[in-house]
N, C-alpha and C. Protein backbone atom coordinates (compact mmCIF):
# COMPACT_ATOMS: atom_id res chain seq x y z
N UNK A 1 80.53 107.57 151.66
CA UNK A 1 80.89 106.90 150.42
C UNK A 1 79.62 106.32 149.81
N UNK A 2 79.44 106.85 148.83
CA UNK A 2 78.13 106.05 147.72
C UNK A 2 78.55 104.38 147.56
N UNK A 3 77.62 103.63 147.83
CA UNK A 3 77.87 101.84 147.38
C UNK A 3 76.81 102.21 146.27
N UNK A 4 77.07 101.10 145.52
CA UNK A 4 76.13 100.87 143.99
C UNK A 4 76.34 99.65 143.91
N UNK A 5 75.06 98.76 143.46
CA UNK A 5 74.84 97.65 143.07
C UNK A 5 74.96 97.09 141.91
N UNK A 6 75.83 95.95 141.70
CA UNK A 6 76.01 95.39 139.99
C UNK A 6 74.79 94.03 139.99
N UNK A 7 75.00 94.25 138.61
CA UNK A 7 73.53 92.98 138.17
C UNK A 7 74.67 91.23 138.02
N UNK A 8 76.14 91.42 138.23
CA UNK A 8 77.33 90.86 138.77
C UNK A 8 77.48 90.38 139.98
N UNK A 9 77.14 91.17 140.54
CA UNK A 9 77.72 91.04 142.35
C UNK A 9 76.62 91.83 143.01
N UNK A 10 76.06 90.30 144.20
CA UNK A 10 75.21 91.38 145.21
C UNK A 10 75.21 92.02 146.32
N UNK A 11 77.07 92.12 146.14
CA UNK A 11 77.45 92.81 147.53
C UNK A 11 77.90 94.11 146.94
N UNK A 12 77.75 95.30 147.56
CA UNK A 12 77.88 96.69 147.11
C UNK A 12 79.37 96.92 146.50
N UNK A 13 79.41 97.78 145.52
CA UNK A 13 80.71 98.06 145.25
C UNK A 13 80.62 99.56 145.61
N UNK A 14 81.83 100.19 145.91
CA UNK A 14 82.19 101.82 146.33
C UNK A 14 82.21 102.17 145.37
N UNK A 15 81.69 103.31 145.20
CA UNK A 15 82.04 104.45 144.03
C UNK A 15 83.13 105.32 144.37
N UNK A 16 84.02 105.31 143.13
CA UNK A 16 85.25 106.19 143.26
C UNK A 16 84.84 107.52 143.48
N UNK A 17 86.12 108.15 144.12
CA UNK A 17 86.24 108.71 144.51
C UNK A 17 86.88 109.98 143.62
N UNK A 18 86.02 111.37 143.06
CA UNK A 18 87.13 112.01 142.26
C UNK A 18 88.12 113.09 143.05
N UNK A 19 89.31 112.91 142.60
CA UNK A 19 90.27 113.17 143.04
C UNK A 19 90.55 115.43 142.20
N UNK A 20 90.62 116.03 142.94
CA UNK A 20 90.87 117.44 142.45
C UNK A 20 92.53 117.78 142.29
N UNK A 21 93.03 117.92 141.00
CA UNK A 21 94.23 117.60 141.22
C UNK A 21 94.68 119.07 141.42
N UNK A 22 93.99 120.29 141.86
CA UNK A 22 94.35 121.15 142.28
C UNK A 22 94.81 120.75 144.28
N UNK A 23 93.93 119.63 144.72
CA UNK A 23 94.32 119.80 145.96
C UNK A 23 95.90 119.32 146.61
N UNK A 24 96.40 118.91 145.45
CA UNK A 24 97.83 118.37 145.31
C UNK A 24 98.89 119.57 145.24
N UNK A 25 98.24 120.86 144.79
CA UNK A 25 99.24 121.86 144.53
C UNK A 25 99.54 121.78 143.57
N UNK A 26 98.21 121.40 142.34
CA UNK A 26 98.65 121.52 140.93
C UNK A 26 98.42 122.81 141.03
N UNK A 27 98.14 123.29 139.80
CA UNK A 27 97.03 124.25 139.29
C UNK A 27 96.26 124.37 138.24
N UNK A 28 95.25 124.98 137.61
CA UNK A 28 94.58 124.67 136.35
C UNK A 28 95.51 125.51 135.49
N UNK A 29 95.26 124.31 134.00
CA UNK A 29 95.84 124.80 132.98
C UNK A 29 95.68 126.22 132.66
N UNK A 30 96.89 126.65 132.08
CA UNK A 30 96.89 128.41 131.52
C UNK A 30 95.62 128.43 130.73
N UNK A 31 95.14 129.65 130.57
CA UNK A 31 93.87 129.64 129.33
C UNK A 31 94.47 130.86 128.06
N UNK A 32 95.90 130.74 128.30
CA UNK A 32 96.35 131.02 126.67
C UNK A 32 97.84 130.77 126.06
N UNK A 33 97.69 130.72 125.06
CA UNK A 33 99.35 130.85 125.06
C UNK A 33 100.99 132.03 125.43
N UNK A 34 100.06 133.09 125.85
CA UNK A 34 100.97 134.07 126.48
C UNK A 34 100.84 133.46 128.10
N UNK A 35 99.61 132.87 128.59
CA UNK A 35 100.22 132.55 129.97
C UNK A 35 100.84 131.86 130.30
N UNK A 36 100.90 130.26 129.18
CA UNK A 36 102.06 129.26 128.91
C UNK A 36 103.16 130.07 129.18
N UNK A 37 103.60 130.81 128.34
CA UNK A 37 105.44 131.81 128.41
C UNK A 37 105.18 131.95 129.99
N UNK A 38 104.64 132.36 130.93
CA UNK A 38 104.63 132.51 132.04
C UNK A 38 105.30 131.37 132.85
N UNK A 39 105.07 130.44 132.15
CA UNK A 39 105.47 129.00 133.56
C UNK A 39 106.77 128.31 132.76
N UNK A 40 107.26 128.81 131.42
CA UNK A 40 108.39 128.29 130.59
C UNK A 40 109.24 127.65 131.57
N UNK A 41 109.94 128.39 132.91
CA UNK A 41 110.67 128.13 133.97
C UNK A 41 110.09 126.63 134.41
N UNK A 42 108.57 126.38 134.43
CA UNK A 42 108.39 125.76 135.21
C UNK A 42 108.84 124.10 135.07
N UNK A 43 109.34 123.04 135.90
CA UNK A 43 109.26 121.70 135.60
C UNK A 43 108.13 121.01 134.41
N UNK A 44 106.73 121.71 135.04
CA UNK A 44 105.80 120.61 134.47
C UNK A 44 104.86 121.41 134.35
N UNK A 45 103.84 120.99 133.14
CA UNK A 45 103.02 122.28 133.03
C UNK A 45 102.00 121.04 133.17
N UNK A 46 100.75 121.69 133.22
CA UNK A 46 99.13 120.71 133.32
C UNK A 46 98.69 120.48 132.00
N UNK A 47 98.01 119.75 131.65
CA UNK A 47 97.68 119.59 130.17
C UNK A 47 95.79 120.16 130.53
N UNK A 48 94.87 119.76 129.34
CA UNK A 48 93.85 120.18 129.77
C UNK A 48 92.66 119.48 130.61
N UNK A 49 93.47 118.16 131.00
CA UNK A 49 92.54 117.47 131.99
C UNK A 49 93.20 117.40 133.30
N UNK A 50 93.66 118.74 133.85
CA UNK A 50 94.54 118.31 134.83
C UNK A 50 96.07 117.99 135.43
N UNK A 51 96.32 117.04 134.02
CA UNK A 51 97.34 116.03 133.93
C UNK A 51 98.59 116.72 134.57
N UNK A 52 100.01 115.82 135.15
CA UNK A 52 101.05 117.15 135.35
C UNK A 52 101.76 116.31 133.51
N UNK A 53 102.17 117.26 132.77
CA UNK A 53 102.95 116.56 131.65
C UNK A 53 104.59 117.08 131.68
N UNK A 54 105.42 116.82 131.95
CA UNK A 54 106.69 117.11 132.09
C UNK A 54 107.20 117.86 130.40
N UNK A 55 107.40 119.03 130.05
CA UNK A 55 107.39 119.51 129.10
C UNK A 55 109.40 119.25 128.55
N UNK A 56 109.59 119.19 129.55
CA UNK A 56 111.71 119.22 129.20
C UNK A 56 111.80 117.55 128.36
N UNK A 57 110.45 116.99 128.67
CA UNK A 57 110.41 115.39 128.21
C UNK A 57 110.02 115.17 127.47
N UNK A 58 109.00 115.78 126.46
CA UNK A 58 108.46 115.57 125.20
C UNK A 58 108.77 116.16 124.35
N UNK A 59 109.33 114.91 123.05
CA UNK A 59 109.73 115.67 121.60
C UNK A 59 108.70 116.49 121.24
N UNK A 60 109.13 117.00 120.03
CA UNK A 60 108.19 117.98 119.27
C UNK A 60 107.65 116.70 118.76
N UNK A 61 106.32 117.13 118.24
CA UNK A 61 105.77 116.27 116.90
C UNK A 61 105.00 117.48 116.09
N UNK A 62 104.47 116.31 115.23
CA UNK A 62 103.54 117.73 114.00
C UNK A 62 102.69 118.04 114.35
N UNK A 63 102.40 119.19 114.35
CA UNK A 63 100.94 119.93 114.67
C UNK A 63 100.73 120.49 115.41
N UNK A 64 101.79 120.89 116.10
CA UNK A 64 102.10 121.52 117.59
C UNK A 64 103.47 122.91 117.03
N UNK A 65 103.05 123.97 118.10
CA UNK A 65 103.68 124.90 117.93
C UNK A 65 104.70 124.99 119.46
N UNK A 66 106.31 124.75 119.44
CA UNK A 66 106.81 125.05 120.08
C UNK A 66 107.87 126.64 120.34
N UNK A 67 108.21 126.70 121.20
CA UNK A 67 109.45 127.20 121.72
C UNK A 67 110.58 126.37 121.67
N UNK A 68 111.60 126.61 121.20
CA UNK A 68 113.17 125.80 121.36
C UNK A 68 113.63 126.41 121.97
N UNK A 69 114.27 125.50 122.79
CA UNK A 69 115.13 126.78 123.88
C UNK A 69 116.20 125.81 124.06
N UNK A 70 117.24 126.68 124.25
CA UNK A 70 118.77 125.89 124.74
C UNK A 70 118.69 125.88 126.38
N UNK A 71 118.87 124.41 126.86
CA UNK A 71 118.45 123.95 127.93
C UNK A 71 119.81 124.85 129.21
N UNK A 72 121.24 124.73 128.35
CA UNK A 72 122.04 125.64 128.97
C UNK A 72 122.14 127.13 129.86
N UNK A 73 121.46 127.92 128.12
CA UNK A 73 121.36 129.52 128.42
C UNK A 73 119.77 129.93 128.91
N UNK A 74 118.71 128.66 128.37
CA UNK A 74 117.21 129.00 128.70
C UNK A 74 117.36 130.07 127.13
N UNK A 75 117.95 130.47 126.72
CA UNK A 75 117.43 131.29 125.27
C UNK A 75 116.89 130.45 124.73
N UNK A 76 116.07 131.25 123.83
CA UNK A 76 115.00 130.96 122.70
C UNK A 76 115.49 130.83 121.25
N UNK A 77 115.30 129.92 120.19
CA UNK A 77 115.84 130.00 119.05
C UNK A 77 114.89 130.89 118.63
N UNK A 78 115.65 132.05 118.19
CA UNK A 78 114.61 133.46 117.58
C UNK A 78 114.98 133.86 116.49
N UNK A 79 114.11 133.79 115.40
CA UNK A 79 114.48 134.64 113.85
C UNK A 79 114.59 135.97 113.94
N UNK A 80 115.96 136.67 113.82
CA UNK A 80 115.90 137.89 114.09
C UNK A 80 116.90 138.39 113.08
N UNK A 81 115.83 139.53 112.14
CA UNK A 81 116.34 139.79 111.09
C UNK A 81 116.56 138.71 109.98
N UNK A 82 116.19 137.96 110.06
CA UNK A 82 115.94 136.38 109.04
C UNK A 82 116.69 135.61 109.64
N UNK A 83 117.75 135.53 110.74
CA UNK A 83 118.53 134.75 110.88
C UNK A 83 118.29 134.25 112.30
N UNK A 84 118.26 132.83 112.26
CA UNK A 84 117.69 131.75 113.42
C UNK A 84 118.80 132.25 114.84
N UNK A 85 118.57 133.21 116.11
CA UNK A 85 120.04 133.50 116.53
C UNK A 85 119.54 132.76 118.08
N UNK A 86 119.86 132.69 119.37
CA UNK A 86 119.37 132.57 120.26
C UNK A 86 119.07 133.86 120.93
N UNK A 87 118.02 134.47 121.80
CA UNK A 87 117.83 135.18 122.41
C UNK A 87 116.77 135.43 123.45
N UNK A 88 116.96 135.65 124.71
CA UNK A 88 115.81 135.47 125.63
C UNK A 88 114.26 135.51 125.00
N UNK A 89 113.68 134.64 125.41
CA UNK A 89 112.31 134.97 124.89
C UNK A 89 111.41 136.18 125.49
N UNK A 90 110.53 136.62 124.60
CA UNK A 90 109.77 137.99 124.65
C UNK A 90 108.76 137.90 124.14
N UNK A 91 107.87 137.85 125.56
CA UNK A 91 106.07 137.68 125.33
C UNK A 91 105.34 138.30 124.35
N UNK A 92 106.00 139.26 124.08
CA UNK A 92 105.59 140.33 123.00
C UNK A 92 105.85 139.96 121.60
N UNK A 93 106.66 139.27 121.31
CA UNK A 93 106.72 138.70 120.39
C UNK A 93 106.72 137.03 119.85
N UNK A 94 106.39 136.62 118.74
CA UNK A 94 106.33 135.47 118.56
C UNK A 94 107.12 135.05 117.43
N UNK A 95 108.33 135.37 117.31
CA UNK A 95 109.27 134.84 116.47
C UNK A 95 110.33 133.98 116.86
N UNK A 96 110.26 133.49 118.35
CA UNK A 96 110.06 132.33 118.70
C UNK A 96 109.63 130.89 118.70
N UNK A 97 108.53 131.34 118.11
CA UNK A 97 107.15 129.85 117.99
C UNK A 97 107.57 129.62 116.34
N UNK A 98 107.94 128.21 116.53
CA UNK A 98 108.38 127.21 115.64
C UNK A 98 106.90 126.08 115.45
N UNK A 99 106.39 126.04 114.58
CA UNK A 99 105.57 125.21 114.54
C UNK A 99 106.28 124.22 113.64
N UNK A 100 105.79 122.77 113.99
CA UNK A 100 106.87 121.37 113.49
C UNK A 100 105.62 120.71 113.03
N UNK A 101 106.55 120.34 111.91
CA UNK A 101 105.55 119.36 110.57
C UNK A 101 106.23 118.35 110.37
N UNK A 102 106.31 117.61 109.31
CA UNK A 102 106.62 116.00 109.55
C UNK A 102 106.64 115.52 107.82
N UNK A 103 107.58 115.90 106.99
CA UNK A 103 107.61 115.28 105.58
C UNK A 103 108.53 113.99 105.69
N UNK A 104 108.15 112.88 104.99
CA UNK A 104 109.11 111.67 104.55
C UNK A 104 109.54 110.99 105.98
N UNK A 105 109.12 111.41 107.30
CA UNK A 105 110.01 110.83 108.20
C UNK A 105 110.78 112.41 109.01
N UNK A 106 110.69 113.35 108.08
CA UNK A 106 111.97 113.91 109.07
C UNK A 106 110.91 115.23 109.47
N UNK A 107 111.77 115.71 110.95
CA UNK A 107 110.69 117.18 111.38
C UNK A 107 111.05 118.11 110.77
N UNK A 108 110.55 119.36 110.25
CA UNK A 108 110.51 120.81 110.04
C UNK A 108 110.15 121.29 110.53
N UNK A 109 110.82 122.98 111.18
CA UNK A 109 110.25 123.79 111.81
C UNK A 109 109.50 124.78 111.23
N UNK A 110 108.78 125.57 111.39
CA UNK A 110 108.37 126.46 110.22
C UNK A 110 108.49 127.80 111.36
N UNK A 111 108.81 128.75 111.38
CA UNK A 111 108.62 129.50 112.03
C UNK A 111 107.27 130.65 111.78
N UNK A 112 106.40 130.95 112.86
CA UNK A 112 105.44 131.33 112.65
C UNK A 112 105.40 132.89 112.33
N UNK A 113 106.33 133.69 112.77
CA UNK A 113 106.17 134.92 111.98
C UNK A 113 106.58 134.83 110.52
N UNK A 114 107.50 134.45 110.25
CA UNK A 114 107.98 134.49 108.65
C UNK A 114 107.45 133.61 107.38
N UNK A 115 106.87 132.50 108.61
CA UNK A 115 106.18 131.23 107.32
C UNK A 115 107.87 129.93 106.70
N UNK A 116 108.79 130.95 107.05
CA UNK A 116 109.82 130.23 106.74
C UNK A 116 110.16 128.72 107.33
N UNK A 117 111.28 127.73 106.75
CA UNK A 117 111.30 126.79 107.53
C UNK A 117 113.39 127.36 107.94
N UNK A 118 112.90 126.41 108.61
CA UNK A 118 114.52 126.37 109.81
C UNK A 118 115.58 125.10 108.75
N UNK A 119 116.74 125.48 108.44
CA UNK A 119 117.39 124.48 107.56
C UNK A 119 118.70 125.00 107.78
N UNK A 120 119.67 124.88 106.98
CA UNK A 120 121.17 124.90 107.00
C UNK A 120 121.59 125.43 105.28
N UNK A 121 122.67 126.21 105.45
CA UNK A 121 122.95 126.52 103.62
C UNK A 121 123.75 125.44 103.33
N UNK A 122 124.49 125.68 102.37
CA UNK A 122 125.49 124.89 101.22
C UNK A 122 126.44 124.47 102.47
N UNK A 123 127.03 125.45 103.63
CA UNK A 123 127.96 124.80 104.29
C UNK A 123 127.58 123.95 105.71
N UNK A 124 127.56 124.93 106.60
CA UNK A 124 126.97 124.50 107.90
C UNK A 124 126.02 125.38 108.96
N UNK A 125 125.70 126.31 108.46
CA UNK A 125 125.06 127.82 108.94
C UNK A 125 123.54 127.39 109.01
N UNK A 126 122.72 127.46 110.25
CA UNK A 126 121.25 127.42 110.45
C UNK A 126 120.72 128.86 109.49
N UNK A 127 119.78 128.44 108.74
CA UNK A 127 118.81 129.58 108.01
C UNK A 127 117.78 129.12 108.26
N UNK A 128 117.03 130.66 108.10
CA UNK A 128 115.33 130.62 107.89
C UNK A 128 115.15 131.32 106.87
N UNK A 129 115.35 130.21 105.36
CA UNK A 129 114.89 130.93 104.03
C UNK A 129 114.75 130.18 103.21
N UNK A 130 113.68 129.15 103.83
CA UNK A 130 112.82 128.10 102.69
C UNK A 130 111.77 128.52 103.01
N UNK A 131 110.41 128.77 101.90
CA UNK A 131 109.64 128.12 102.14
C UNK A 131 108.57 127.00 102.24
N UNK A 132 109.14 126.34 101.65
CA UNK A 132 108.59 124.53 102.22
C UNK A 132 110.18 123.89 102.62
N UNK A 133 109.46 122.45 103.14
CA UNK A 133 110.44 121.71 103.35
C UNK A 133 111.23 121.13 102.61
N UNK A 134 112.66 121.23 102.54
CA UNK A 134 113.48 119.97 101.44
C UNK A 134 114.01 119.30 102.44
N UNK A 135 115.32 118.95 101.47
CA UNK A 135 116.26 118.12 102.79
C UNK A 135 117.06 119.03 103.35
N UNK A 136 117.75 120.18 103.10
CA UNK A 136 118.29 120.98 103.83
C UNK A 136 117.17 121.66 105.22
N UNK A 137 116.24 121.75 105.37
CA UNK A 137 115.14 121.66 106.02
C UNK A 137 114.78 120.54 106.77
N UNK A 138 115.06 119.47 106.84
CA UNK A 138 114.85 118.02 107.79
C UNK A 138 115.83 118.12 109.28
N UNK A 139 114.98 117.95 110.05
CA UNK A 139 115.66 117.37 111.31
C UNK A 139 115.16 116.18 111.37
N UNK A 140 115.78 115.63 112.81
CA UNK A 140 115.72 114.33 113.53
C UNK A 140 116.21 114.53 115.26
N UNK A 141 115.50 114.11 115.83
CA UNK A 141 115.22 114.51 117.19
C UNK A 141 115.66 113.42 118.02
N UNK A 142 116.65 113.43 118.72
CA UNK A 142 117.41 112.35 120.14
C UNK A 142 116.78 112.94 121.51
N UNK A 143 116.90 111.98 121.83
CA UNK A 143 116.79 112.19 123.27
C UNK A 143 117.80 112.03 124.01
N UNK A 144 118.26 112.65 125.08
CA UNK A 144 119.64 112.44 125.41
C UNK A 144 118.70 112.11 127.12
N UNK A 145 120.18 111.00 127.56
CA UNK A 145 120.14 110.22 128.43
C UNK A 145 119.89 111.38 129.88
N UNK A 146 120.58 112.03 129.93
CA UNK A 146 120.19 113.27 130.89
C UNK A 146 119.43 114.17 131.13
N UNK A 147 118.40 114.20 129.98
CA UNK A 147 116.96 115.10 130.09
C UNK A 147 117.81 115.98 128.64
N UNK A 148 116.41 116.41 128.01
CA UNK A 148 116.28 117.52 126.82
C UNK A 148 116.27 116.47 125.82
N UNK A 149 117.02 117.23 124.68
CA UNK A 149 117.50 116.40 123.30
C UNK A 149 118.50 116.61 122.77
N UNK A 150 118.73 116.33 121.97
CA UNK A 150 120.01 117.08 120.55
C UNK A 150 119.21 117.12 119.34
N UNK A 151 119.63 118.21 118.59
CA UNK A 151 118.66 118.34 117.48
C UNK A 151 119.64 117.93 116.26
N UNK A 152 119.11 117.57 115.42
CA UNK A 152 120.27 116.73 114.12
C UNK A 152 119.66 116.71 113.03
N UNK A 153 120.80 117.30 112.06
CA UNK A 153 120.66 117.36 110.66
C UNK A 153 121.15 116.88 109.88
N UNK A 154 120.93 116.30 108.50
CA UNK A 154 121.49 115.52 107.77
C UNK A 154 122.95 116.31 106.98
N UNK A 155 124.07 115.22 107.19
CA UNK A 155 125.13 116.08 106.39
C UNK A 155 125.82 114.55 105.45
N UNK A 156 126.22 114.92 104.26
CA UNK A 156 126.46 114.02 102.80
C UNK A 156 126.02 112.34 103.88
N UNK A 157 124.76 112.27 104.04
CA UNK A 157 124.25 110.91 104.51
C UNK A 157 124.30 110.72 105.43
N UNK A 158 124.69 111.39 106.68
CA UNK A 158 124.87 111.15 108.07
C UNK A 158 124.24 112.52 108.41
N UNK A 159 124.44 111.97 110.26
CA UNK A 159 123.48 113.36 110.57
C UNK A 159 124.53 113.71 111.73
N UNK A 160 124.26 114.88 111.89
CA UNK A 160 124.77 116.05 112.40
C UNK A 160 124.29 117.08 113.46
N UNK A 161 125.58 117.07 114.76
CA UNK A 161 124.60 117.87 115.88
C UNK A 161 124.71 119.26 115.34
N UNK A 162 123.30 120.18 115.93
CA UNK A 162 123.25 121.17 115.48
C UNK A 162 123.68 121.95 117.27
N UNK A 163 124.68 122.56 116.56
CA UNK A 163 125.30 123.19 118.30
C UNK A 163 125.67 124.92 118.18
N UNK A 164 126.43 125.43 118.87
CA UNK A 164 126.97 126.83 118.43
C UNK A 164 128.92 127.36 118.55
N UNK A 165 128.89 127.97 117.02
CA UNK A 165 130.31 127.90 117.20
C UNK A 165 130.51 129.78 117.02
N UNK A 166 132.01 129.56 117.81
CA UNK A 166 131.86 130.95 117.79
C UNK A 166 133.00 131.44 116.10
N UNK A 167 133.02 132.13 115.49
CA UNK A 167 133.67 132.66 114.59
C UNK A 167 133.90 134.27 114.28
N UNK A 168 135.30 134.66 114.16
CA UNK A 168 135.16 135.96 114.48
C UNK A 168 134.58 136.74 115.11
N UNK A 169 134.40 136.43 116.75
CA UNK A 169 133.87 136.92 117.49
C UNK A 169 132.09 136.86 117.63
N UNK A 170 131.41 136.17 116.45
CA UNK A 170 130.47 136.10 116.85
C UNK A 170 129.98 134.60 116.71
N UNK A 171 128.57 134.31 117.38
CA UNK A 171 128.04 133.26 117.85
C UNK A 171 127.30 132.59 116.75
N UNK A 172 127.42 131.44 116.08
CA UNK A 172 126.03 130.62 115.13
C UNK A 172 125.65 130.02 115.34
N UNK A 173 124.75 129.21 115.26
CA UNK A 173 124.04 128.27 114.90
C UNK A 173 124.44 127.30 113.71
N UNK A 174 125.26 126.28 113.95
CA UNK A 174 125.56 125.49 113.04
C UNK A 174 125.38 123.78 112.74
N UNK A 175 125.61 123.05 112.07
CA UNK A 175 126.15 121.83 112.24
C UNK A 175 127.48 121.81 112.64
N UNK A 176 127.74 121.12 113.94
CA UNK A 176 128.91 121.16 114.26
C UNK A 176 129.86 119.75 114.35
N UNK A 177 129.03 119.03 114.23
CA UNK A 177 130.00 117.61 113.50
C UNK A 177 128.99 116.61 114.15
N UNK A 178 129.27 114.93 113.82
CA UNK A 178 129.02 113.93 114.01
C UNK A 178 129.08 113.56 115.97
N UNK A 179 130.42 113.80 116.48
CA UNK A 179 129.71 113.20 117.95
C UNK A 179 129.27 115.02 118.37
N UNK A 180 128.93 114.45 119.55
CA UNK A 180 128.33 114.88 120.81
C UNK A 180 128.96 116.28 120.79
N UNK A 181 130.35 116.13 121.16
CA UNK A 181 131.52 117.72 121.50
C UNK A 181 130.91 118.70 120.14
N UNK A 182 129.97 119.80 121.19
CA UNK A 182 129.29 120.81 120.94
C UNK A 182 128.46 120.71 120.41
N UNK A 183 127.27 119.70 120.28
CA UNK A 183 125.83 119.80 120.55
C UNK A 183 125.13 120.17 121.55
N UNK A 184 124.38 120.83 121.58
CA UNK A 184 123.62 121.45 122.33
C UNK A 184 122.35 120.87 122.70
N UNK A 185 122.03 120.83 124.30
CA UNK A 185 120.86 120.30 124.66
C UNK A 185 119.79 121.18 124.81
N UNK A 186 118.76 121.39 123.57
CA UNK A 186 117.02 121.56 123.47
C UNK A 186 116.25 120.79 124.63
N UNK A 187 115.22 122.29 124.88
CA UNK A 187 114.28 121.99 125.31
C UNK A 187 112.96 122.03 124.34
N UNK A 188 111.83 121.35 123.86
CA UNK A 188 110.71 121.91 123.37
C UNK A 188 109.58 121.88 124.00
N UNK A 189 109.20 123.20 124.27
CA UNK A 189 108.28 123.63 125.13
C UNK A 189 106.99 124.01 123.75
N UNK A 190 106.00 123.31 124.37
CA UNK A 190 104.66 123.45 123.55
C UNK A 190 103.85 124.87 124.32
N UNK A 191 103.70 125.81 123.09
CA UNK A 191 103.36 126.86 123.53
C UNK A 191 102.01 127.49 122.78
């Protein structure tokens, strides 16, 4: 152990000790964003000093490009064919990656292949066919007491879980009312 002397104290102080947080059974951070998709599964990814950062635990904020994923199915919110649907994610593609911005208070997603933002029409239906943000375009982000979030949109002044309903046999993406019964718990994974 190195001692070092202060112009304070003339009894030695120890020099710390650096700690390798690989010898813990971390590992070093990915060096891209296709190797990120690799550890999506994982609890906790490393940040770039090491760090472990629990990814199922941090909201989105602006300036960051995520993955949404439904914490249930593990699908990906994917624009496919213009329309926001869930579907396993695919390294090969990036119509997945939602990058989130921040107007007036509320988040927007923008999705990175289309440039589009993520919003709702006249009724209750998720679209990707703005391009900038309005208010049909605003979220607001919970955290729910059990890990993930709920994602929420504004409806005539109140906000609204965004969950999935089924109709004529097929699956949407909607606002599905004020409480909880069928909101859906998000993950956002920074990718």
């Amino acid at each position: 152990m190195d001692l070092t002397q202060t112009a304070l104290s003339p009894s030695p102080i120890p020099k710390p000790e650096i700690i390798n947080p690989t010898s813990f059974g971390a590992r070093p951070p990915p060096s891209s964003p296709t190797d990120r998709l690799a550890d999506i599964d994982r609890l906790a990814d490393i940040d770039h000093m090491g760090r472990v950062t629990h990814s199922r635990h941090l909201g989105p904020h602006p300036n960051a490009t995520f993955l949404i994923r439904d914490a249930d199915s593990g699908h990906a919110l994917t624009l496919i064919d213009g329309e926001p649907l869930l579907s396993p994610p695919d390294k090969s593609d990036r119509s997945f990656h939602w990058t989130c911005v921040e107007t007036k208070g509320w988040l927007g997603f923008r999705n990175e292949v289309s440039g589009w933002f993520l919003g709702h029409d006249e009724g209750y239906f998720l679209r990707c066919a703005a391009e900038w943000q309005g208010v049909w375009e605003g979220f607001k982000v919970k955290v729910r007491p059990d890990g993930g979030f709920v994602l929420l949109a504004e409806h005539d002044g109140g906000l609204w879980y965004v969950g999935m309903k089924v109709e004529n046999g097929i699956e949407r993406l909607e606002k599905v009312g004020e409480g909880e019964e069928g909101g859906m718990t998000w993950e956002f994974i920074r990718v």
